[in-house]
PDB file of N, CA and C in Angstrom:
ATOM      1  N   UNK A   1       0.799  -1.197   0.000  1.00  0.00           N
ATOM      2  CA  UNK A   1       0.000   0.000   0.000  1.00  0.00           C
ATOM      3  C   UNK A   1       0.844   1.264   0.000  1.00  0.00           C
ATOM      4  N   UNK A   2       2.344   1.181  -0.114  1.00  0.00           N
ATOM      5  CA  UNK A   2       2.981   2.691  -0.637  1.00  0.00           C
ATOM      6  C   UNK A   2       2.539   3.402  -1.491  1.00  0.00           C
ATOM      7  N   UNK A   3       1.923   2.976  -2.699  1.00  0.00           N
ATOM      8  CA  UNK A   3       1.055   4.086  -3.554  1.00  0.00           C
ATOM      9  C   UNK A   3      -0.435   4.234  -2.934  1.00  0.00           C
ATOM     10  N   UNK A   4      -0.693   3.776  -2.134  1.00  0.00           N
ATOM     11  CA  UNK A   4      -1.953   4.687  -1.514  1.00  0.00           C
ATOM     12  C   UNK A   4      -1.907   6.306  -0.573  1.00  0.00           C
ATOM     13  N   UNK A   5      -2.136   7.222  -0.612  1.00  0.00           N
ATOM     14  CA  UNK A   5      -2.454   7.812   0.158  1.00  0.00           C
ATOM     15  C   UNK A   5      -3.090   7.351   1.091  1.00  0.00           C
ATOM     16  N   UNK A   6      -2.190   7.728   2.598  1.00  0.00           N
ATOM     17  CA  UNK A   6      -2.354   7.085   3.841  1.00  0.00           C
ATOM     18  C   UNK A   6      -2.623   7.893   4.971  1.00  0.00           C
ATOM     19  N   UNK A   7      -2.996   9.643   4.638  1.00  0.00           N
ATOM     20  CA  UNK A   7      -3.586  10.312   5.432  1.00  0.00           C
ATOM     21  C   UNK A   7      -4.687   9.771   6.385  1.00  0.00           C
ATOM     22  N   UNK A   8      -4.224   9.732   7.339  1.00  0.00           N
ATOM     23  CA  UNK A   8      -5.099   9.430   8.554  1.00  0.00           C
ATOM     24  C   UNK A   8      -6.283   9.138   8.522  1.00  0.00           C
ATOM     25  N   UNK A   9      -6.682  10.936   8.340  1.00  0.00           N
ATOM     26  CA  UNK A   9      -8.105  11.728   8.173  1.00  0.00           C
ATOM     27  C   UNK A   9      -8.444  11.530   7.023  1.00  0.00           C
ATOM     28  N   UNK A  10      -8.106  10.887   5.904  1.00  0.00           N
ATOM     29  CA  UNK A  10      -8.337  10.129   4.248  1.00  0.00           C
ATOM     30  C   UNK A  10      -8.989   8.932   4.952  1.00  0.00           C
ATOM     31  N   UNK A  11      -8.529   8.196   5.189  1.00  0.00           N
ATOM     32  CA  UNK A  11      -8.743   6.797   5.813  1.00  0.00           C
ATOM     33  C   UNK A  11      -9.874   6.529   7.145  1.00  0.00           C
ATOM     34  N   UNK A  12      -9.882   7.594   8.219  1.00  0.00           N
ATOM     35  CA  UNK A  12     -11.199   7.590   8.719  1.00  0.00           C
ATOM     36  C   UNK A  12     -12.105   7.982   7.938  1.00  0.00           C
ATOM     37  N   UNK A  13     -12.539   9.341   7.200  1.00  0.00           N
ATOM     38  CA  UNK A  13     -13.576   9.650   6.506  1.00  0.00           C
ATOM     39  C   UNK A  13     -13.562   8.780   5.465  1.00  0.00           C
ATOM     40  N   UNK A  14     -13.279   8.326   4.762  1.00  0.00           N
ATOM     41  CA  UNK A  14     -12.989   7.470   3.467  1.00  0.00           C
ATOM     42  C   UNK A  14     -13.327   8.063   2.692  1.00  0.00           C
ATOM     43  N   UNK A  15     -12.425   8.925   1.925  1.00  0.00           N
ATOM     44  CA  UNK A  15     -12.745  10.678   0.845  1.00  0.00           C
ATOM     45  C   UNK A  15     -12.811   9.933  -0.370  1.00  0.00           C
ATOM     46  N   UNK A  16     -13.418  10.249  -1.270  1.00  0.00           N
ATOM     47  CA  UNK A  16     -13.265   9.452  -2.714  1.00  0.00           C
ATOM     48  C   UNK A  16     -11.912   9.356  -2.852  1.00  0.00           C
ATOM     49  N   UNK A  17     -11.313   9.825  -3.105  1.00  0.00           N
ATOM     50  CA  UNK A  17      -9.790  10.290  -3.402  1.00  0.00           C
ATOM     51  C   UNK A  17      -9.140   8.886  -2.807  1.00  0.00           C
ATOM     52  N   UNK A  18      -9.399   8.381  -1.596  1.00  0.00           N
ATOM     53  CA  UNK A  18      -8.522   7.447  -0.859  1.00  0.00           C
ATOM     54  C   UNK A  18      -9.092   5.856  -1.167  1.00  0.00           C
ATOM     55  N   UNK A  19     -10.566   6.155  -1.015  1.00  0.00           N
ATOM     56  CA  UNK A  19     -11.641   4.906  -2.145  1.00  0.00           C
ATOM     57  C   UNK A  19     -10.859   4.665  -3.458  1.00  0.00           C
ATOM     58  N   UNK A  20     -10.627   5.758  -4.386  1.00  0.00           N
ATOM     59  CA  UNK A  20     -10.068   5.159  -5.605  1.00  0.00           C
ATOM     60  C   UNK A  20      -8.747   4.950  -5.843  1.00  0.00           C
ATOM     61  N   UNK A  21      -8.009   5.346  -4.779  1.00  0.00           N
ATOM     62  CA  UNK A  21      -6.643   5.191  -4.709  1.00  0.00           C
ATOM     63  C   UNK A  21      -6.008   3.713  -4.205  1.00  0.00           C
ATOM     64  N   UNK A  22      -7.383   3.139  -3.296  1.00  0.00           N
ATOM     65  CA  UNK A  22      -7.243   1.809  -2.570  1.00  0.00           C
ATOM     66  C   UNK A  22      -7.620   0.711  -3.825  1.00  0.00           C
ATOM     67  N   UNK A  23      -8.771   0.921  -4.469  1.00  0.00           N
ATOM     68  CA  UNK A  23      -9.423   0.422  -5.574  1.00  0.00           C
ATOM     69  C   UNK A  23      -8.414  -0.006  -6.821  1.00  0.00           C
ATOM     70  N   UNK A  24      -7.604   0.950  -7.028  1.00  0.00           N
ATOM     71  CA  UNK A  24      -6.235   1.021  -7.907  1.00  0.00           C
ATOM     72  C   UNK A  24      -5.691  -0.179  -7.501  1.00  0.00           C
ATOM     73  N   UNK A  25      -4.815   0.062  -6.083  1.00  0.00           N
ATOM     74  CA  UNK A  25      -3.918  -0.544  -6.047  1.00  0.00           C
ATOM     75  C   UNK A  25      -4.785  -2.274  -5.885  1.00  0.00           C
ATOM     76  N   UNK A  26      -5.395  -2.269  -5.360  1.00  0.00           N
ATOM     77  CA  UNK A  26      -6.353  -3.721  -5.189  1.00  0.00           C
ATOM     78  C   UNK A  26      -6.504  -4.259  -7.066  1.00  0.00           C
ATOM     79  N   UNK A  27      -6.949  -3.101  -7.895  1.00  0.00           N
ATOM     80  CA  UNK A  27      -6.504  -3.880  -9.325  1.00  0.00           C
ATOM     81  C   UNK A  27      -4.955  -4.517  -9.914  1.00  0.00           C
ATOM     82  N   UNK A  28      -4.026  -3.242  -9.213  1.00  0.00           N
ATOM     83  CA  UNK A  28      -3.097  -3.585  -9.603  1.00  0.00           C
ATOM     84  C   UNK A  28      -2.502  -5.126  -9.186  1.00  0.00           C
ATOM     85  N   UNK A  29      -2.631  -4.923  -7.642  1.00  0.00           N
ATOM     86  CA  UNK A  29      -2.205  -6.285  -7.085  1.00  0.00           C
ATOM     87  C   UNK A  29      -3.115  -7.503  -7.635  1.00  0.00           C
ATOM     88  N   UNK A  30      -4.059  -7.832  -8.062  1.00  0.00           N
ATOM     89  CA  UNK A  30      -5.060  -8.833  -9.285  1.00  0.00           C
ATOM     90  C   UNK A  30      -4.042  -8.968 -10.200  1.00  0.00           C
ATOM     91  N   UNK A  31      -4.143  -7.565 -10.679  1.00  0.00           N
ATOM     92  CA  UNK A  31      -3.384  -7.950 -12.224  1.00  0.00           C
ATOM     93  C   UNK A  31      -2.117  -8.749 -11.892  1.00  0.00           C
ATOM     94  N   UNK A  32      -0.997  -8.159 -11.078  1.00  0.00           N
ATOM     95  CA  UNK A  32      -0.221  -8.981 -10.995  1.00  0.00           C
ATOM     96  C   UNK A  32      -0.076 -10.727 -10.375  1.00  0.00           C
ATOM     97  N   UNK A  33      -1.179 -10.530  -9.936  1.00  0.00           N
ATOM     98  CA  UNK A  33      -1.138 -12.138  -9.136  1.00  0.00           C
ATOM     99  C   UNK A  33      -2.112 -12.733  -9.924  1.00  0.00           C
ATOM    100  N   UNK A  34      -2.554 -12.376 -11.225  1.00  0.00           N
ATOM    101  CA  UNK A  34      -2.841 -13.026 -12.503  1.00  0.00           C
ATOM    102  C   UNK A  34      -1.689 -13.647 -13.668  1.00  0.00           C
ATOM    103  N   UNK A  35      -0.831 -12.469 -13.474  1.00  0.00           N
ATOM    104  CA  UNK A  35       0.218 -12.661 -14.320  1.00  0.00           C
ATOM    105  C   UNK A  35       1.380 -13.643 -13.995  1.00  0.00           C
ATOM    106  N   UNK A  36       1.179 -13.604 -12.729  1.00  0.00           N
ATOM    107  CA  UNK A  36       1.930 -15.150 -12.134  1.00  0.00           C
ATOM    108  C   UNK A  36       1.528 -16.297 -11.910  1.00  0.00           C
ATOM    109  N   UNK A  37       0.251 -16.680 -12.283  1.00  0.00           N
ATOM    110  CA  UNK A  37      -0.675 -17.143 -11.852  1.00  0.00           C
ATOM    111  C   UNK A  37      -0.912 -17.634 -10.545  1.00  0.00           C
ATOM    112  N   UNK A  38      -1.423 -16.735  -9.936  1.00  0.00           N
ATOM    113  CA  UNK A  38      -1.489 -16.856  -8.273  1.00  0.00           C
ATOM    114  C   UNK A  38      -2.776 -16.645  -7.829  1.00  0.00           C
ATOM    115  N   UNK A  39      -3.999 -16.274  -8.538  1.00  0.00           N
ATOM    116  CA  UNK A  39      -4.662 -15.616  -8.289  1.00  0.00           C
ATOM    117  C   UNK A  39      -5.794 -16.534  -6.957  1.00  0.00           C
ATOM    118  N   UNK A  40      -5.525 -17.760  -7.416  1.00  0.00           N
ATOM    119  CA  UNK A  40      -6.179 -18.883  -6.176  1.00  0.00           C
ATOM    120  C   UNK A  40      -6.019 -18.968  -5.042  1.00  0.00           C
ATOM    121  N   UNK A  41      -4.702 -18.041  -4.878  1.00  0.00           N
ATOM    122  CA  UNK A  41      -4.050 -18.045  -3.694  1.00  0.00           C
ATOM    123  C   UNK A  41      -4.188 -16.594  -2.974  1.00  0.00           C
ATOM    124  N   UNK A  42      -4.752 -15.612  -3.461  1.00  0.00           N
ATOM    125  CA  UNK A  42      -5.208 -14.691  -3.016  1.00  0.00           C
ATOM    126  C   UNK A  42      -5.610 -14.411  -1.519  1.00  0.00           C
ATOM    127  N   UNK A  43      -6.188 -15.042  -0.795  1.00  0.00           N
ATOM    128  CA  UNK A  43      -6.811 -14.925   0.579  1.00  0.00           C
ATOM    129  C   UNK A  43      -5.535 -15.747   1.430  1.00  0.00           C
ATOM    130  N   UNK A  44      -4.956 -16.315   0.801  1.00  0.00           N
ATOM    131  CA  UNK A  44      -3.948 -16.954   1.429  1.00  0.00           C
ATOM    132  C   UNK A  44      -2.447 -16.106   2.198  1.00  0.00           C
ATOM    133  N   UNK A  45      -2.236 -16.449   3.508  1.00  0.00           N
ATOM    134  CA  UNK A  45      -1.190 -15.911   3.893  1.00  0.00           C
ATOM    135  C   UNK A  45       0.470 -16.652   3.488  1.00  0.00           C
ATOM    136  N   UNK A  46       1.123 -15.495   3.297  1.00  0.00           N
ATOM    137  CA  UNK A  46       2.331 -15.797   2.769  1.00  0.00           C
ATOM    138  C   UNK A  46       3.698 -16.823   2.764  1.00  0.00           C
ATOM    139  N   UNK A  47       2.733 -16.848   4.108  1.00  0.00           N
ATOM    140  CA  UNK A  47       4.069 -17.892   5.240  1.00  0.00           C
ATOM    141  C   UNK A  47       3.458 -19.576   4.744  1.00  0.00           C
ATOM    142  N   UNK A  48       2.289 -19.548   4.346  1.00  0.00           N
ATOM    143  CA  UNK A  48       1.339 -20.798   4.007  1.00  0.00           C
ATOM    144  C   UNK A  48       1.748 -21.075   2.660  1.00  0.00           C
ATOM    145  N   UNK A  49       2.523 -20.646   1.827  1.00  0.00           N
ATOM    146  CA  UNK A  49       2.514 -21.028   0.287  1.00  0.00           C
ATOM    147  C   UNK A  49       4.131 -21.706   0.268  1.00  0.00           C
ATOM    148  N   UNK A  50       3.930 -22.407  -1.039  1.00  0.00           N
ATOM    149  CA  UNK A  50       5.337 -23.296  -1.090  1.00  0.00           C
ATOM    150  C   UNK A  50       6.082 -22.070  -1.560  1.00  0.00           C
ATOM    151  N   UNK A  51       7.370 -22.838  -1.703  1.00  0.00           N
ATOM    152  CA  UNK A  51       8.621 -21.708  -1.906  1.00  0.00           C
ATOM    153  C   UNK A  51       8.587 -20.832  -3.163  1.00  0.00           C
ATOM    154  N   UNK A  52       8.581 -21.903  -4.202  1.00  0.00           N
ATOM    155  CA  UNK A  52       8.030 -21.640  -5.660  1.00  0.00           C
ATOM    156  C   UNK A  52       7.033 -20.483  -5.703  1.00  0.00           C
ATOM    157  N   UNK A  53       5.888 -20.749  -4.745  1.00  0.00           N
ATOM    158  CA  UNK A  53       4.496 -19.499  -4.429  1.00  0.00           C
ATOM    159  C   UNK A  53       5.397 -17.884  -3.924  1.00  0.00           C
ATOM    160  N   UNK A  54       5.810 -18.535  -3.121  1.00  0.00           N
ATOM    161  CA  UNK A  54       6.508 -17.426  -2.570  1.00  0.00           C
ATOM    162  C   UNK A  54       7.274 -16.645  -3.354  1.00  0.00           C
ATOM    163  N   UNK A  55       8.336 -17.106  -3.715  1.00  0.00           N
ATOM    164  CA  UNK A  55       9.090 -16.433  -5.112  1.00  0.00           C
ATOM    165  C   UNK A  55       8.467 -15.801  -5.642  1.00  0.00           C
ATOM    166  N   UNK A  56       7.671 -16.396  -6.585  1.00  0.00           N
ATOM    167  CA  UNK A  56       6.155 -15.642  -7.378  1.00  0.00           C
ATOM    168  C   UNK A  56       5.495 -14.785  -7.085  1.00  0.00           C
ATOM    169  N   UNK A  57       5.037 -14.868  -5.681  1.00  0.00           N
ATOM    170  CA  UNK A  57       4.723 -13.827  -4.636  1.00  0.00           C
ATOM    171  C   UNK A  57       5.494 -12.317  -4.465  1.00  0.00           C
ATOM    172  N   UNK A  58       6.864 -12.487  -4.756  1.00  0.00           N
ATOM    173  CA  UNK A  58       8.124 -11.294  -4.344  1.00  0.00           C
ATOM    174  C   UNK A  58       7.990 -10.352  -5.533  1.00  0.00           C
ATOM    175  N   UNK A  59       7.983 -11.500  -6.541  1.00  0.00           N
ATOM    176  CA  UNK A  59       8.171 -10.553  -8.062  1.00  0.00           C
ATOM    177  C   UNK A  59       6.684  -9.811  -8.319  1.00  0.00           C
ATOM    178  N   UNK A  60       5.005 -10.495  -7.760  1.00  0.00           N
ATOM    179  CA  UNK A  60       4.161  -9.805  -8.394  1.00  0.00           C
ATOM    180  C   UNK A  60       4.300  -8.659  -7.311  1.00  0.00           C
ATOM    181  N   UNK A  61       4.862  -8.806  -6.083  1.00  0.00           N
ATOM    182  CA  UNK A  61       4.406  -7.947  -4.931  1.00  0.00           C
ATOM    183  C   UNK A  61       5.566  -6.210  -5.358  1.00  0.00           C
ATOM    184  N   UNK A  62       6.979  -6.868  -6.008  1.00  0.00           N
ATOM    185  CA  UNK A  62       7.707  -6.086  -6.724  1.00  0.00           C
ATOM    186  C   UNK A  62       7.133  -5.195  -7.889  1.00  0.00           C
ATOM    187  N   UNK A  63       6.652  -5.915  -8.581  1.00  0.00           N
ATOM    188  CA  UNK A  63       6.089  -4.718  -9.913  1.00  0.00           C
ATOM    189  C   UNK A  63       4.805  -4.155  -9.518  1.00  0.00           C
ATOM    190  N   UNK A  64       4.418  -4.331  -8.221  1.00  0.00           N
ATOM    191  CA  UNK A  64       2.783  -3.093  -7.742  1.00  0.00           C
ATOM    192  C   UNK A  64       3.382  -2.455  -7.204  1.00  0.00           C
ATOM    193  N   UNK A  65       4.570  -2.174  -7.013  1.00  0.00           N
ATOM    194  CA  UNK A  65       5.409  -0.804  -7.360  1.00  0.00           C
ATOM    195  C   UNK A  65       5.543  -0.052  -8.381  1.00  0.00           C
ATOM    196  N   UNK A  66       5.317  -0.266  -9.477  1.00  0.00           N
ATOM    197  CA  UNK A  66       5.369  -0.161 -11.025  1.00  0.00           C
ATOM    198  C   UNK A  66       7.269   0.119 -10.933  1.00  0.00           C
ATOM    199  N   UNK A  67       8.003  -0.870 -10.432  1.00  0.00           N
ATOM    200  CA  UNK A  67       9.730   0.004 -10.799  1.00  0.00           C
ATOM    201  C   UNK A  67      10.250   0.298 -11.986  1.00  0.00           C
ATOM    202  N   UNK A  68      11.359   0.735 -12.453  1.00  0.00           N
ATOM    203  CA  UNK A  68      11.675   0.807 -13.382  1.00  0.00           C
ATOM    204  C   UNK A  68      12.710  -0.490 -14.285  1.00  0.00           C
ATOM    205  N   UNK A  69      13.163  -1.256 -13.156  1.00  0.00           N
ATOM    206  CA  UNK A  69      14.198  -1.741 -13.330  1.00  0.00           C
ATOM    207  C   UNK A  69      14.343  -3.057 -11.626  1.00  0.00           C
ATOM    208  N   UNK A  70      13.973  -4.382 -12.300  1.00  0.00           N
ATOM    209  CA  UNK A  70      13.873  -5.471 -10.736  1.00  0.00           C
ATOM    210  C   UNK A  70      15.731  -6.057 -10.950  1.00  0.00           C
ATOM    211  N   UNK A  71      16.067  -6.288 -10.191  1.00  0.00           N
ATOM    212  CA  UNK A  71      17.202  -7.071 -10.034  1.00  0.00           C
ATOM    213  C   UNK A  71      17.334  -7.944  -8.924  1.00  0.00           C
ATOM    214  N   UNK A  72      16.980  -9.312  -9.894  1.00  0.00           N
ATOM    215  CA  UNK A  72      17.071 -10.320  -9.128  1.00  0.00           C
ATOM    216  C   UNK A  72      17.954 -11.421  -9.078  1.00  0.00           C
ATOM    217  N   UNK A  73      18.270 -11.986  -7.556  1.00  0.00           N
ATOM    218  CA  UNK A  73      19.346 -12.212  -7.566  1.00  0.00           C
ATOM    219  C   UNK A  73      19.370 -13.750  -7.744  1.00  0.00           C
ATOM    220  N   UNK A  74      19.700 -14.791  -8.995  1.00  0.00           N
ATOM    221  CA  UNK A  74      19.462 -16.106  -8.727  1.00  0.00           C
ATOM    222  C   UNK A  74      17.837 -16.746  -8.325  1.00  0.00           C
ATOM    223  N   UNK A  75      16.772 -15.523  -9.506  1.00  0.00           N
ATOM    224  CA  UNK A  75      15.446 -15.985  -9.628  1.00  0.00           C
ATOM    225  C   UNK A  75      14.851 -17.120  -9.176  1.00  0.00           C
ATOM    226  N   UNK A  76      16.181 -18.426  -9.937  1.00  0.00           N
ATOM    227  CA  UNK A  76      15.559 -19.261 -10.112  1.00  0.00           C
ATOM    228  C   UNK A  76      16.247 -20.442  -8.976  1.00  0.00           C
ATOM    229  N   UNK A  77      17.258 -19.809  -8.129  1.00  0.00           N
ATOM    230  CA  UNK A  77      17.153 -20.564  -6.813  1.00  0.00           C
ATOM    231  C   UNK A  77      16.295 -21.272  -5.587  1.00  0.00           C
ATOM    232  N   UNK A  78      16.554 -22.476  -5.818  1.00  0.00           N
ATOM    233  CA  UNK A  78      15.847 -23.389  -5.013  1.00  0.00           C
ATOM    234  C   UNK A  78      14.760 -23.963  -5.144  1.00  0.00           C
ATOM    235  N   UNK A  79      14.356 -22.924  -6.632  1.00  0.00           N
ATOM    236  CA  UNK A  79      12.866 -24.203  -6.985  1.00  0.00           C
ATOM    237  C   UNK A  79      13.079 -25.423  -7.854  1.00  0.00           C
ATOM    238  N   UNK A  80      11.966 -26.259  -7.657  1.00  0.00           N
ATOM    239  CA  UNK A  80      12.460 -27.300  -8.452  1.00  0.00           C
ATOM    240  C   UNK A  80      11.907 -26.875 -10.364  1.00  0.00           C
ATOM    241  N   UNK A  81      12.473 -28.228 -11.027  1.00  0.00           N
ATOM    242  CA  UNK A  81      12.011 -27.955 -12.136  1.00  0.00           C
ATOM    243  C   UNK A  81      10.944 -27.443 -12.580  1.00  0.00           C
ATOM    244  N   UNK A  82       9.656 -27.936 -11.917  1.00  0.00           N
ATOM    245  CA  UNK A  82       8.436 -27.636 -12.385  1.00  0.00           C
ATOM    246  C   UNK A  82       7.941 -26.077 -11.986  1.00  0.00           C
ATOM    247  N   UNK A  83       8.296 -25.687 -10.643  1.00  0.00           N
ATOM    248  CA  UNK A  83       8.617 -24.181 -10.408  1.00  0.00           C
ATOM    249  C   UNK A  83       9.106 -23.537 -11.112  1.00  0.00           C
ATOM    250  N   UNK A  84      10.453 -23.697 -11.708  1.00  0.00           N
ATOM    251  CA  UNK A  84      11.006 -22.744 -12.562  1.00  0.00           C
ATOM    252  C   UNK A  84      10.326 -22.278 -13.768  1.00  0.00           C
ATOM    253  N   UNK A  85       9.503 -23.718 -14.425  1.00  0.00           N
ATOM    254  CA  UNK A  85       8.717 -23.195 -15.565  1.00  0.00           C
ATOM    255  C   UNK A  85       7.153 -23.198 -15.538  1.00  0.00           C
ATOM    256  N   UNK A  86       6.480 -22.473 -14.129  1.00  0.00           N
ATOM    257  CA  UNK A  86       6.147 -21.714 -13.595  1.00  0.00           C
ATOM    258  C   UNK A  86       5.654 -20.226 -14.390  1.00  0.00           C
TER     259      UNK A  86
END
């Protein structure tokens, strides 16, 4: 939630402004945990998913940042085959 506006007084009153700013990022994070295909796993806590999930998890949770540039270190460490092509 770093791209939300997190004004306090946004967040008790719930101003449109902070409604569509939450709404955003809730698409964005979909889109990306579509694009990894994760999306089943949605309600699920983080510590509960295999390693492979997890990984998957770092990179969609990385680009709802929108960065410019990810650098990752040994992506494809520790999963097994079928993870990697994932």
């Amino acid at each position: 939630h770093t791209q939300v506006n997190r004004h306090l007084l946004a967040g008790i009153i719930n101003t449109r402004g902070y409604r569509q700013a939450e709404s955003q990022a809730l698409d964005r994070a979909f889109y990306w945990l579509e694009v990894v295909e994760m999306v089943d796993c949605a309600n699920r806590l983080a510590g509960t998913l295999s390693y492979g999930q997890q990984r998957r998890l770092e990179i969609a949770r990385a680009m709802c940042t929108r960065p410019e540039m990810i650098c990752l270190d040994e992506p494809a460490a520790g999963l097994n085959p079928v993870e990697t092509q994932a």
